[in-house]
N, C-alpha and C. Protein backbone atom coordinates (compact mmCIF):
# COMPACT_ATOMS: atom_id res chain seq x y z
N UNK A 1 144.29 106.79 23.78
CA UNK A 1 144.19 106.96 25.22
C UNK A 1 144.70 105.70 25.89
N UNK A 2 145.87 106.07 27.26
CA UNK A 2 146.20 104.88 27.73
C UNK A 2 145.07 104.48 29.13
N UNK A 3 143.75 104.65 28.91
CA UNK A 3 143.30 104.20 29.64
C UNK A 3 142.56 102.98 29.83
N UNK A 4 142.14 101.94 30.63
CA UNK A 4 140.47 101.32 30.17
C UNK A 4 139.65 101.15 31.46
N UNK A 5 138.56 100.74 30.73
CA UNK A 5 137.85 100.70 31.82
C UNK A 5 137.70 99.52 32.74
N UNK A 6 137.56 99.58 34.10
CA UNK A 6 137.70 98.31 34.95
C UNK A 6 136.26 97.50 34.73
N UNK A 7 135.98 96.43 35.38
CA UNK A 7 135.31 95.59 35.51
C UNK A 7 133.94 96.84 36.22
N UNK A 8 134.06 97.43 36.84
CA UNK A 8 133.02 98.09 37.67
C UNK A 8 132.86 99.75 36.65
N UNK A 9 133.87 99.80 36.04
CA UNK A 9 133.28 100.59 35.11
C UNK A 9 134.04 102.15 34.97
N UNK A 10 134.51 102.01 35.81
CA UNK A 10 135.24 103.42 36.52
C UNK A 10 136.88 103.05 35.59
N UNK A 11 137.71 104.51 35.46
CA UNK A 11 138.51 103.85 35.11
C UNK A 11 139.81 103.92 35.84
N UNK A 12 140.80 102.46 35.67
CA UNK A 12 141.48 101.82 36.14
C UNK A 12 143.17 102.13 35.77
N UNK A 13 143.92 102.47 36.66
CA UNK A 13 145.35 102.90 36.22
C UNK A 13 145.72 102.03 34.92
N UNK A 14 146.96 102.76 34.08
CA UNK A 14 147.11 102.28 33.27
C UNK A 14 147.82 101.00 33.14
N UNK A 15 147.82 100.08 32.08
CA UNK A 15 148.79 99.27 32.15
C UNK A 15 150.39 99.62 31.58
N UNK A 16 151.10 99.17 32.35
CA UNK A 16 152.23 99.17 31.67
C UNK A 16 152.56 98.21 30.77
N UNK A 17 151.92 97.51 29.83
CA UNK A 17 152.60 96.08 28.74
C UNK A 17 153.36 95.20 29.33
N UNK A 18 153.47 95.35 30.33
CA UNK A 18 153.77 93.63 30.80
C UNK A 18 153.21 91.99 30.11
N UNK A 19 151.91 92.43 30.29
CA UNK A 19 150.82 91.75 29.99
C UNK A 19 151.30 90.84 28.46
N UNK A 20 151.85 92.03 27.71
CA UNK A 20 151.93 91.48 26.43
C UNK A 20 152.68 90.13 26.03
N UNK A 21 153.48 89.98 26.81
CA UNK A 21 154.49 89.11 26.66
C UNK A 21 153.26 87.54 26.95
N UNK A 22 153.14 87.63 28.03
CA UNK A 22 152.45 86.73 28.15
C UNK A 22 151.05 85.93 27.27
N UNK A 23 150.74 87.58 26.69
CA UNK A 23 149.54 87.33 25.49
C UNK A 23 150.43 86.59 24.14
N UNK A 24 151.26 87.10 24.30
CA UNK A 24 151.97 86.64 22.54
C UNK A 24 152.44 85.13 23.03
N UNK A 25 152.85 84.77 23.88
CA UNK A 25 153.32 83.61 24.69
C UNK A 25 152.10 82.49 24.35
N UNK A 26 150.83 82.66 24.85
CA UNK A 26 149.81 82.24 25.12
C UNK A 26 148.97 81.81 23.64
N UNK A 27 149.20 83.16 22.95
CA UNK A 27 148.16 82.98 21.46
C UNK A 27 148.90 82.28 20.49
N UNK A 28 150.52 82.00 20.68
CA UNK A 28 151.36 81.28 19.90
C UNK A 28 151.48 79.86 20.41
N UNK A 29 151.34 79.39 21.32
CA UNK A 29 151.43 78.11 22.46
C UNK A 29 150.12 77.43 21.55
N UNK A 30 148.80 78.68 21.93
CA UNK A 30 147.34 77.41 21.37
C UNK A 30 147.62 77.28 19.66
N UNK A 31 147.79 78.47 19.13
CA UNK A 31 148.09 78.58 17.45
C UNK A 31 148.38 77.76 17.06
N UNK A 32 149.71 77.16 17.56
CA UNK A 32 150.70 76.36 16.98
C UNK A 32 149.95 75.01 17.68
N UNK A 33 149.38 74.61 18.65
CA UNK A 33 148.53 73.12 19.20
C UNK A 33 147.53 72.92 17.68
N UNK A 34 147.06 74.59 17.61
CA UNK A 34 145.74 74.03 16.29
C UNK A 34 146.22 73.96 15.29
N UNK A 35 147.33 74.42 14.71
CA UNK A 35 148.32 74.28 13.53
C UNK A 35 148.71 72.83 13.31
N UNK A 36 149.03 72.59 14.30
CA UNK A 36 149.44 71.06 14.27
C UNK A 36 148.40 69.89 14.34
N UNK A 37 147.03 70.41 14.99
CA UNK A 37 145.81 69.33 14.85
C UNK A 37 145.29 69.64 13.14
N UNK A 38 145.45 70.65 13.01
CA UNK A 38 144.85 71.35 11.18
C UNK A 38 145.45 70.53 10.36
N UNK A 39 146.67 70.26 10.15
CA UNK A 39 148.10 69.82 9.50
C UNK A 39 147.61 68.30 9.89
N UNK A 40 147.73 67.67 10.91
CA UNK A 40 147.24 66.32 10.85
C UNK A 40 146.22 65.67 10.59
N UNK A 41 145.35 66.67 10.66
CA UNK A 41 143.75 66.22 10.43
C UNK A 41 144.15 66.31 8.67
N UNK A 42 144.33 67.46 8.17
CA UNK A 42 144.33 67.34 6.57
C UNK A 42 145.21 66.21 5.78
N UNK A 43 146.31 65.72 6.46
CA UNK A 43 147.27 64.44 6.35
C UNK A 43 146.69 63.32 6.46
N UNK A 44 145.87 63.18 7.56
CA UNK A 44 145.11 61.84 7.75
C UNK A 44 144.15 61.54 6.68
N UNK A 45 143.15 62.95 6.06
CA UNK A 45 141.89 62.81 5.67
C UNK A 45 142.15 62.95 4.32
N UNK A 46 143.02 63.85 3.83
CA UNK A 46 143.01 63.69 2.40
C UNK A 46 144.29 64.14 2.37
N UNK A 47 144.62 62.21 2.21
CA UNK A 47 145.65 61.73 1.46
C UNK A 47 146.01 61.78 0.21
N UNK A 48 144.99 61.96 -0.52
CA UNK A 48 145.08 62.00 -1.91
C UNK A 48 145.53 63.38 -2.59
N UNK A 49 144.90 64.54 -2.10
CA UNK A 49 145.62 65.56 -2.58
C UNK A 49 146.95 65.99 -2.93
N UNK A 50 147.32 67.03 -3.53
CA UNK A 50 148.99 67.39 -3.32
C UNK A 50 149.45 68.63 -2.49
N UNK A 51 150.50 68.38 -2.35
CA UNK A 51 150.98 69.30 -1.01
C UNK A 51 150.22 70.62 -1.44
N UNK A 52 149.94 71.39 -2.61
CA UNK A 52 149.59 72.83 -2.49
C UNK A 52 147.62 72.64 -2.20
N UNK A 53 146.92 71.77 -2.53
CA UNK A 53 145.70 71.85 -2.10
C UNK A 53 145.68 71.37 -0.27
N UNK A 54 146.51 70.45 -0.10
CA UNK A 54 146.92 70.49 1.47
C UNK A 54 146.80 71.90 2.08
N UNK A 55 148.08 72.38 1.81
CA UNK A 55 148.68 73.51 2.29
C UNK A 55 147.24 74.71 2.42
N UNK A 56 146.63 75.07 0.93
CA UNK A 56 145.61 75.96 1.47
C UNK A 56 144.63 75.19 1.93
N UNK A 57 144.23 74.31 2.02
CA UNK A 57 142.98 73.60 3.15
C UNK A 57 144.10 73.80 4.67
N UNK A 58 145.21 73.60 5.35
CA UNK A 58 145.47 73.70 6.40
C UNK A 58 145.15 75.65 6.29
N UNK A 59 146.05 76.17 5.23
CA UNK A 59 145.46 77.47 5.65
C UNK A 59 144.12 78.38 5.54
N UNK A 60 143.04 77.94 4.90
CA UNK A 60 141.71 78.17 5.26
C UNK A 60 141.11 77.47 6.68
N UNK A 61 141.48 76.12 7.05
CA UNK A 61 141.61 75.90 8.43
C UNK A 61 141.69 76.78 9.71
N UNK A 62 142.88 77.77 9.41
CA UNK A 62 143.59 78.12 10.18
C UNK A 62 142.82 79.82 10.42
N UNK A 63 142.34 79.98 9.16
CA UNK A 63 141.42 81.61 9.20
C UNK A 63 140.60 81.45 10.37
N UNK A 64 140.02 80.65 10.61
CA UNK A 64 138.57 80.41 11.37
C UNK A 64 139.51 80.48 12.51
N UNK A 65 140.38 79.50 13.07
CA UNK A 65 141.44 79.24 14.41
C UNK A 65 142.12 80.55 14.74
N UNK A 66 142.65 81.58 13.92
CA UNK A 66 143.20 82.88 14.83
C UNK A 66 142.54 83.22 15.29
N UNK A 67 141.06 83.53 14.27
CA UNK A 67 140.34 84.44 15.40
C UNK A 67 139.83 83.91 16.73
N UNK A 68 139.52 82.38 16.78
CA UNK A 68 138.76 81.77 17.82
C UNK A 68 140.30 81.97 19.36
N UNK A 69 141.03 81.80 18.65
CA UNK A 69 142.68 81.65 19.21
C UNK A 69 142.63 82.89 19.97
N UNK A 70 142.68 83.66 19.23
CA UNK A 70 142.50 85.69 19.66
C UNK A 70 141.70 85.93 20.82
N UNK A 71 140.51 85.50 20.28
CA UNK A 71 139.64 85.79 21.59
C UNK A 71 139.40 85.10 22.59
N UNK A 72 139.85 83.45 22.49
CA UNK A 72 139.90 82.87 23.93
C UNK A 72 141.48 83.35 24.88
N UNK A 73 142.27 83.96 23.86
CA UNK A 73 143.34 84.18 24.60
C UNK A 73 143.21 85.59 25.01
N UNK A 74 142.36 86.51 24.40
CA UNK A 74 142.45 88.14 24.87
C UNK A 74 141.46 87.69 26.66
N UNK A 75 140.61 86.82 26.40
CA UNK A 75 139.42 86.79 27.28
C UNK A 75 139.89 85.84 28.66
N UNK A 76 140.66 85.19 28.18
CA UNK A 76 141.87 83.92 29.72
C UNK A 76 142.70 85.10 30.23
N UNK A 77 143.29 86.43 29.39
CA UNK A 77 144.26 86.90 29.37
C UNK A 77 143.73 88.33 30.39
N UNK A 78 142.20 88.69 30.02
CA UNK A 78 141.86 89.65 30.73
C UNK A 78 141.38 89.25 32.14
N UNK A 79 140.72 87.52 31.75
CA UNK A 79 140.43 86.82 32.89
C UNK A 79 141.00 86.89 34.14
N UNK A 80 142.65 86.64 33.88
CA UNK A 80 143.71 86.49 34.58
C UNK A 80 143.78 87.89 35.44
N UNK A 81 143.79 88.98 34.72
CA UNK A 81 144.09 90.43 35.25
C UNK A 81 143.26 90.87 35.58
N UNK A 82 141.58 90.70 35.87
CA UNK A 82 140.72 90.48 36.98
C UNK A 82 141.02 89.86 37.97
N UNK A 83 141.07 88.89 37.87
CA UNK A 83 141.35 87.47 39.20
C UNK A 83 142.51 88.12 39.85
N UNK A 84 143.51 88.55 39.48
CA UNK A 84 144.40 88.98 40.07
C UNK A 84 144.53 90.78 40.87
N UNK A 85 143.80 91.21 40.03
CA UNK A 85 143.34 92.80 40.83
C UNK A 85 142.90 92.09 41.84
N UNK A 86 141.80 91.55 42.10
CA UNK A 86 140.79 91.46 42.85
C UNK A 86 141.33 90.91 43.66
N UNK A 87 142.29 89.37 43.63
CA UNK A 87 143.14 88.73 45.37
C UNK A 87 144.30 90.01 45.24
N UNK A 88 144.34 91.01 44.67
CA UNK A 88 145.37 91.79 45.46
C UNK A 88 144.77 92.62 45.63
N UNK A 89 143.63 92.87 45.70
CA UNK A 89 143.05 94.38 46.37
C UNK A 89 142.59 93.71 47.69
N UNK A 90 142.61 92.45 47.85
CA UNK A 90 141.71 91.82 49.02
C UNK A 90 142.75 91.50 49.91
N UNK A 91 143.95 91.43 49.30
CA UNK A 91 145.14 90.72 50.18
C UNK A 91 145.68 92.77 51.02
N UNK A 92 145.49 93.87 49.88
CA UNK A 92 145.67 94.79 50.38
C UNK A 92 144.78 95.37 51.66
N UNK A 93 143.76 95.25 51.13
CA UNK A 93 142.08 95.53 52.04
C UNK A 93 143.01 94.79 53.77
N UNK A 94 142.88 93.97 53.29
CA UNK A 94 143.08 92.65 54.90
C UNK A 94 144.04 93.29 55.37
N UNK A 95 144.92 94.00 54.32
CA UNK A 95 146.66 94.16 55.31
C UNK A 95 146.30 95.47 56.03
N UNK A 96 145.76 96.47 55.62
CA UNK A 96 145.06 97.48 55.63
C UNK A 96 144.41 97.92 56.89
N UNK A 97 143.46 96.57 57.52
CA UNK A 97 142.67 96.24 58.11
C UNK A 97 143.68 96.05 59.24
N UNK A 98 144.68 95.15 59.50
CA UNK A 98 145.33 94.92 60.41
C UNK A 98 146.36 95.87 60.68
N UNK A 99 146.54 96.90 59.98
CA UNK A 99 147.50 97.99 60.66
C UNK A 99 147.03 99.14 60.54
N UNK A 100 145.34 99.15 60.20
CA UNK A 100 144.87 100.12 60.75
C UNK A 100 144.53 99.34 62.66
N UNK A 101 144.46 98.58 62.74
CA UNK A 101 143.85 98.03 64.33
C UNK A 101 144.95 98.01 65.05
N UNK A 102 146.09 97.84 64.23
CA UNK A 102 147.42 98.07 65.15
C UNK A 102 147.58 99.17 65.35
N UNK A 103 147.33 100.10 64.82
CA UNK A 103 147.71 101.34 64.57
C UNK A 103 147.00 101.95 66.24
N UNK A 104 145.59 101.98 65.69
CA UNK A 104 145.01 102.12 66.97
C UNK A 104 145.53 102.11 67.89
N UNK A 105 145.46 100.34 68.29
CA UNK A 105 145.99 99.65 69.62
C UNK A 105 147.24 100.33 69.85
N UNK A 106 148.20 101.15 69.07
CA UNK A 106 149.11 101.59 69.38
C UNK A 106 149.14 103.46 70.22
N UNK A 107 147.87 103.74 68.75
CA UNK A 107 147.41 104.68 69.41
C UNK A 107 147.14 105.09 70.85
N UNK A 108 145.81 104.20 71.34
CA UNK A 108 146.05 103.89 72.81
C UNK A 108 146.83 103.91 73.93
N UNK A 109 147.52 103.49 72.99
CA UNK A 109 148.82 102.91 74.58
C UNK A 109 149.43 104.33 74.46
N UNK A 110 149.70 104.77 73.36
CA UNK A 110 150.71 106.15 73.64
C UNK A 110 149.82 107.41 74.04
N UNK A 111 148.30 107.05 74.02
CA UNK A 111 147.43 108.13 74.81
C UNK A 111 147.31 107.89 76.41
N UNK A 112 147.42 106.20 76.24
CA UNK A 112 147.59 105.83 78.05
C UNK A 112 149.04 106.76 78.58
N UNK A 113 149.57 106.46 78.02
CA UNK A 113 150.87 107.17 78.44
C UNK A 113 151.16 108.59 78.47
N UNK A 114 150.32 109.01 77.57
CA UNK A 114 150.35 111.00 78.00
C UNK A 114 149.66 111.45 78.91
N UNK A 115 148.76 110.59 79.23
CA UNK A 115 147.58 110.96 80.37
C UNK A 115 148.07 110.38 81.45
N UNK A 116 148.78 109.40 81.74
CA UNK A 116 149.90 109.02 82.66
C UNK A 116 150.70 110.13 83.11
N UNK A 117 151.55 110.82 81.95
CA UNK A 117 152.17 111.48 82.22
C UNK A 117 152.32 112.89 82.56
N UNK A 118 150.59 113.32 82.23
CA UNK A 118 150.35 114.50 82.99
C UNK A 118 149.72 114.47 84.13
N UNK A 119 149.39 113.58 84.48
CA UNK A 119 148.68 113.29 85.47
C UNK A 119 150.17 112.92 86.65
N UNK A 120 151.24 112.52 86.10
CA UNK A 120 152.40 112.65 87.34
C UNK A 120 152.75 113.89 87.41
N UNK A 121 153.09 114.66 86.11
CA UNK A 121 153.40 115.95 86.19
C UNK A 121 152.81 116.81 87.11
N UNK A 122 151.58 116.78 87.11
CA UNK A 122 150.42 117.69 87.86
C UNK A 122 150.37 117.08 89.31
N UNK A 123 150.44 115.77 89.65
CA UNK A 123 150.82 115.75 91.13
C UNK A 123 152.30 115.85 91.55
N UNK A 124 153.03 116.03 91.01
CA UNK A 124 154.38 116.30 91.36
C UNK A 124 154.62 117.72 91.79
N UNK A 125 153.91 118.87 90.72
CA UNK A 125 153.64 119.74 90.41
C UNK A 125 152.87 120.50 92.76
N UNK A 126 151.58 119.34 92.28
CA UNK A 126 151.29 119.59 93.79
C UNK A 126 151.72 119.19 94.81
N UNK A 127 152.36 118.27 94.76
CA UNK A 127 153.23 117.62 96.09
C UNK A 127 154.18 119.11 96.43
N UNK A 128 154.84 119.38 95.17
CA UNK A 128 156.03 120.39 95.34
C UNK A 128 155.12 121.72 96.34
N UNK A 129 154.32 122.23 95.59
CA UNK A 129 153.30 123.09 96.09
C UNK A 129 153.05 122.76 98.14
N UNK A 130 152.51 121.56 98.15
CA UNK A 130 152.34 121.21 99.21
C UNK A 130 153.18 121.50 100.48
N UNK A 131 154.58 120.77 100.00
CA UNK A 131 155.54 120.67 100.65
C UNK A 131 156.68 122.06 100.99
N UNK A 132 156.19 122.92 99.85
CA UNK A 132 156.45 124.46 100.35
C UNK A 132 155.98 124.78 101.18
N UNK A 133 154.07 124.80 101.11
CA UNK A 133 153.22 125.31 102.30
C UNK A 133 152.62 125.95 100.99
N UNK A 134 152.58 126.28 99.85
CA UNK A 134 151.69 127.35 99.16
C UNK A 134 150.43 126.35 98.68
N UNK A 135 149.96 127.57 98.12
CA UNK A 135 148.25 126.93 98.09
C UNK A 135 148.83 126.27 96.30
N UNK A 136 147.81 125.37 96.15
CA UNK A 136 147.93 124.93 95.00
C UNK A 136 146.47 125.00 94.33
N UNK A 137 146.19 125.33 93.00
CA UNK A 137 145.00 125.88 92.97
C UNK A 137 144.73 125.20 91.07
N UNK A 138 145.55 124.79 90.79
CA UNK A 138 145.58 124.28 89.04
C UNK A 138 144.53 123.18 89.35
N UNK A 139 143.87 123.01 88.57
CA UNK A 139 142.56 121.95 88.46
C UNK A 139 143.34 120.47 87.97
N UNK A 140 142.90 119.81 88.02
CA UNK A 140 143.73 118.06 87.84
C UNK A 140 143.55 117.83 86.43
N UNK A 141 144.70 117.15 85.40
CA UNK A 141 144.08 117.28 84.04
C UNK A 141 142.64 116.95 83.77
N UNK A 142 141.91 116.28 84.54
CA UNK A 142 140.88 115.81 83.84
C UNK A 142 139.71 116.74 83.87
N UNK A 143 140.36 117.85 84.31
CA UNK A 143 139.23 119.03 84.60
C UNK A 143 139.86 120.23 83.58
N UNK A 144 140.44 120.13 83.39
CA UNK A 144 141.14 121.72 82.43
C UNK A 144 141.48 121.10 80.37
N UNK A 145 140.63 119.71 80.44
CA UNK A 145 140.83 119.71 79.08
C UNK A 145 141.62 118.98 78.62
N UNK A 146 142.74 118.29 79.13
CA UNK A 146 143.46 117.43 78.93
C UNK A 146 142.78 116.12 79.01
N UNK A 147 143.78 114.59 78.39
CA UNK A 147 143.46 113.82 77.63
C UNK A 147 142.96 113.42 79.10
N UNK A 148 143.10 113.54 80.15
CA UNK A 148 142.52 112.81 81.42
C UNK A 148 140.91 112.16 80.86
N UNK A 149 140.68 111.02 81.97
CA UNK A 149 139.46 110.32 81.83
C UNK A 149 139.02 110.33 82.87
C-alpha cells in the first residue's frame, strides 16, 4: 500500500520518492563520517594487529553504526517532512485566509454595485413613468426582495 499515516493519524497523500534521494544522500554522508572515525579509532588503538583483524574489528564496528545511522537518518528524514507539511499548511491556511477576506471585500463592493444599480434602474424606470403622467406603482427594490438595504 502506497499509503502512511500522518502525524495526527489520518491518512496522508502519497509520497512520490522524492524524499529518497535525499535519504540515501544523508545515510551515506553520516556512514562514511563513522567509517572513517571506526577506521581511525582501530589505526590509532591497535597498532599491533594486521590489516585482516583491523579490517573485521572496523567491520563489526560498523554493524552497530548502520543501524544507529538508519534510524537517526529515517527519524531527521521524517523530521524534516513534518516540519515542512506543517510551515506549508500554515503558509497555505494564512494565504487562504487573505483571499478568502479579499474575496469578500470584493464581494461587497460588487453587491454595493448591484443594489446601486437597481436602485437607478427603478428610479429611472419612475422618473420615465412620472414624466409621461402615468401612475407608477412597482415597489422600490428594497421592498420587492431585491439586494436593497
Amino acid at each position: 500500500m502506497n499509503e502512511r499515516l500522518s502525524a495526527t493519524g489520518d491518512a496522508a497523500r502519497p509520497r512520490d520518492g522524492s524524499w529518497e534521494g535525499w535519504f540515501l544522500l544523508l545515510f551515506v554522508t553520516q556512514s562514511a563520517v563513522c567509517l572513517a572515525g571506526i577506521i581511525w579509532l582501530e589505526l590509532a588503538h591497535n597498532t599491533g594487529d594486521g590489516w585482516l583483524e583491523t579490517a573485521i574489528a572496523v567491520i563489526r564496528g560498523m554493524e552497530a553504526v548502520v543501524v544507529v545511522v538508519g534510524v537517526w537518518t529515517f527519524t531527521v528524514m521524517e523530521g524534516a517532512v513534518i516540519l515542512g507539511e506543517r510551515y506549508l499548511r500554515k503558509r497555505f491556511e494564512s494565504g487562504r485566509a487573505v483571499g478568502l477576506q479579499e474575496g469578500r471585500e470584493e464581494g461587497r463592493e460588487e453587491g454595493r454595485e448591484e443594489t446601486m444599480t437597481e436602485w437607478v434602474t427603478w428610479n429611472g424606470r419612475r422618473l420615465e413613468a412620472e414624466r409621461r403622467g402615468e401612475p407608477f406603482d412597482e415597489p422600490p427594490p428594497s421592498e420587492n426582495g431585491a439586494s436593497g438595504r
